[in-house]
Protein backbone atom coordinates (compact mmCIF):
# COMPACT_ATOMS: atom_id res chain seq x y z
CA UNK A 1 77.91 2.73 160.13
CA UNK A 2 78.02 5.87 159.02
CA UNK A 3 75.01 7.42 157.16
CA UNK A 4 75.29 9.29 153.81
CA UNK A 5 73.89 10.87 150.76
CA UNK A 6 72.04 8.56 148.68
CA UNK A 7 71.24 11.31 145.99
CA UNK A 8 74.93 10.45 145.52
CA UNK A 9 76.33 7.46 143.83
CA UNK A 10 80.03 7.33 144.08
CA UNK A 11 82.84 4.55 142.59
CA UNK A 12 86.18 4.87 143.88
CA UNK A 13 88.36 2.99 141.63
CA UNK A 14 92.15 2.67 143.14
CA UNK A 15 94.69 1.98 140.92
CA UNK A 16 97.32 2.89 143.41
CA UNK A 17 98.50 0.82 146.26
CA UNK A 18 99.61 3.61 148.84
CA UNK A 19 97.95 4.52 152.49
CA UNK A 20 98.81 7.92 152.24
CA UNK A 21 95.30 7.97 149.64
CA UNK A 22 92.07 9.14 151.63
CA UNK A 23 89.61 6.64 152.67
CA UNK A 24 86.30 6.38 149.96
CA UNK A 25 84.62 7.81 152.68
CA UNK A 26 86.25 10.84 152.54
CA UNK A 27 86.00 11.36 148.90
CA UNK A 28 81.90 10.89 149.91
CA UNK A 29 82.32 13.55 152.04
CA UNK A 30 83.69 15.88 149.84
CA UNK A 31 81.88 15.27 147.02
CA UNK A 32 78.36 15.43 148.99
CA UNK A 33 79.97 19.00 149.73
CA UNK A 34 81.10 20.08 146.16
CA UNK A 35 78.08 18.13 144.88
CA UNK A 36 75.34 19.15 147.26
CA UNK A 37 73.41 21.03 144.58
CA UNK A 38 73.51 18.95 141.89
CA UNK A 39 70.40 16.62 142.72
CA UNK A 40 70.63 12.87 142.20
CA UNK A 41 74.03 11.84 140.59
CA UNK A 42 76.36 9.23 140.04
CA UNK A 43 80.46 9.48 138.96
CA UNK A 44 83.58 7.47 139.50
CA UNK A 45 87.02 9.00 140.95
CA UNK A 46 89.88 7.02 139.47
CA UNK A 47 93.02 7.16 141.95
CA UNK A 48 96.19 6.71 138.94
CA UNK A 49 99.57 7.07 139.22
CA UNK A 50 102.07 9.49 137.34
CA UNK A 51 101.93 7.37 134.08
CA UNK A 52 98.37 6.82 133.90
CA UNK A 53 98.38 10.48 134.96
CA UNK A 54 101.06 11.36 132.21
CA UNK A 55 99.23 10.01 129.44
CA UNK A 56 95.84 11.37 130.18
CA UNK A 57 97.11 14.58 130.39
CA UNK A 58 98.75 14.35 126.88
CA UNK A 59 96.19 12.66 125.23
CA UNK A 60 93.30 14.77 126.31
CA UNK A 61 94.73 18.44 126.80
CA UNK A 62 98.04 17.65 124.78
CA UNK A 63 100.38 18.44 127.92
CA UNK A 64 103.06 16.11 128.63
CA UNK A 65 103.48 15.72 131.85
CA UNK A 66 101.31 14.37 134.73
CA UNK A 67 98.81 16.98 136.51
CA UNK A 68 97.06 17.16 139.93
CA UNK A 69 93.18 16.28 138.87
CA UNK A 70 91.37 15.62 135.77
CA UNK A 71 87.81 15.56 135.21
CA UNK A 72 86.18 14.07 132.40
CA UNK A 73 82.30 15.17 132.03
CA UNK A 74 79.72 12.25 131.03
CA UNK A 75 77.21 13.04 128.13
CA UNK A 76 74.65 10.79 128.75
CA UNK A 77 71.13 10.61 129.21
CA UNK A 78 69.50 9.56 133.26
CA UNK A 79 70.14 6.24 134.38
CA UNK A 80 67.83 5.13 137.22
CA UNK A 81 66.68 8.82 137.39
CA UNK A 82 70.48 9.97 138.45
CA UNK A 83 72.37 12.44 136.27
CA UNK A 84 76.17 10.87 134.97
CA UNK A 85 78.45 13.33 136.23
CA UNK A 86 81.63 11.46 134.64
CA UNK A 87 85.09 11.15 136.00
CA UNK A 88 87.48 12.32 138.34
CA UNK A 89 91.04 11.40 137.55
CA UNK A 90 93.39 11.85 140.57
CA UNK A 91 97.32 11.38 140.39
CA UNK A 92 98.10 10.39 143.80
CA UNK A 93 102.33 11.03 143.35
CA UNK A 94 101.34 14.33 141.83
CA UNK A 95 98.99 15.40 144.89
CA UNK A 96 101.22 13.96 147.44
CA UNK A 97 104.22 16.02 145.59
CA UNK A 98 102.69 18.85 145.36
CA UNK A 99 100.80 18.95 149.02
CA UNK A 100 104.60 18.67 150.44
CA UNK A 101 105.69 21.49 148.00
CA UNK A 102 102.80 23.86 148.91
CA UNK A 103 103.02 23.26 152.36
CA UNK A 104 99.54 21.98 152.68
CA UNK A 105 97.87 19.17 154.66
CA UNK A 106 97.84 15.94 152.24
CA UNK A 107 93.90 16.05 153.17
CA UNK A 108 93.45 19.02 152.76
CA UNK A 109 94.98 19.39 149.04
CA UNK A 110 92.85 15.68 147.98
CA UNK A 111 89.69 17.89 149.35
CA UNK A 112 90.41 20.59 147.09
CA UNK A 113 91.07 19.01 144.14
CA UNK A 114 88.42 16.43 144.69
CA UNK A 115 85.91 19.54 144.91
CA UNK A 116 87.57 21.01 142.32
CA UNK A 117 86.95 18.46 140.14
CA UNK A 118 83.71 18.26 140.78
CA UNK A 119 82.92 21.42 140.02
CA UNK A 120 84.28 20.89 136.61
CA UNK A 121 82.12 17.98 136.48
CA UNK A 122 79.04 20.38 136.92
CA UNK A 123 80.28 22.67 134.25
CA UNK A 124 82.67 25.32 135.96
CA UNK A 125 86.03 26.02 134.30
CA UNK A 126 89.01 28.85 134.70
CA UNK A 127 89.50 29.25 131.13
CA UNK A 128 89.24 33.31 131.32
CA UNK A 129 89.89 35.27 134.81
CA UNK A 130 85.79 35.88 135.44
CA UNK A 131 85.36 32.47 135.37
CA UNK A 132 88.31 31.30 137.46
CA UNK A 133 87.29 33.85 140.09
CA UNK A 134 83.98 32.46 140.11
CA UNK A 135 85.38 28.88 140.45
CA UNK A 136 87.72 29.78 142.96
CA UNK A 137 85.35 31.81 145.38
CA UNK A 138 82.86 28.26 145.04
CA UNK A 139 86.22 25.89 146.16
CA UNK A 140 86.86 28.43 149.49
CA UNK A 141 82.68 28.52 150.51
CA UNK A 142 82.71 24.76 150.01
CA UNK A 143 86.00 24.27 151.36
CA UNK A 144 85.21 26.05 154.43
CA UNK A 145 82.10 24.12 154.97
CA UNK A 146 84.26 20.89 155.38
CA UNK A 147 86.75 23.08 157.56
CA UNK A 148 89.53 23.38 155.19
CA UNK A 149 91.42 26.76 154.75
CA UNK A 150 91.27 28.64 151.36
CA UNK A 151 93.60 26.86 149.17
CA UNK A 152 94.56 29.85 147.06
């Protein structure tokens, strides 16, 4: 058994049948990475597929179509002394699609946008070009540290 991060409490929930989708293990992994700051914490990632994916997207940014990774901040106060992060939402057809477009490793592009949601969990965003800079440079240090190229 493998040992990990108990400052971290993580709930993969899989709504998508498909063995291409990284382990929970892995998401653990990454997320102790992205995370490792953050002190005790607890969030879900929610694996969807393109029409949970579609209609997240359109209900909550008003885009109508399916996107890559969602994250969905929690505004609540400390449960058993750990922080609620919030959600993750990850459309697996839309990061398989888009890992064979990019020509990236299928691992590789879940790691990314599993840190990269995480980061928006902790309050990062790209809305202006400072901040997406910022949020970028965070991905590649954190990205590295789990041996994964830069993504951009």
């Amino acid at each position: 058994m493998t040992e990990h991060a108990d400052w971290l409490e993580l709930n993969v929930q899989r709504l998508v049948a498909d063995e291409a989708i990284p382990e929970d293990r892995e998401f653990r992994r990454w997320l102790e990475v992205a995370l490792a700051d953050a002190g005790p914490v607890s969030l879900n990632v929610r694996i969807v597929d393109e029409a949970e994916g579609w209609a997240l997207n359109r209900d909550w940014r008003g885009k109508d179509s399916a996107t890559n990774v969602l994250s969905f901040p929690a505004d609540m106060p400390l449960i058993e002394g750990r922080r609620v992060l919030g959600d993750i939402v990850l459309c697996a057809p839309v990061v398989a699609r888009e890992a064979l477009q990019q020509g990236k490793q299928a691992l590789h592009h879940w790691a990314h946008l599993c840190v990269h949601g995480g980061l928006h969990l902790l309050g990062f965003d790209h809305t202006d070009a400072e901040d997406a800079e910022r949020m970028e440079a965070i991905e590649i240090e954190r990205l590295a540290q789990l041996d994964i190229p830069n993504p951009y």
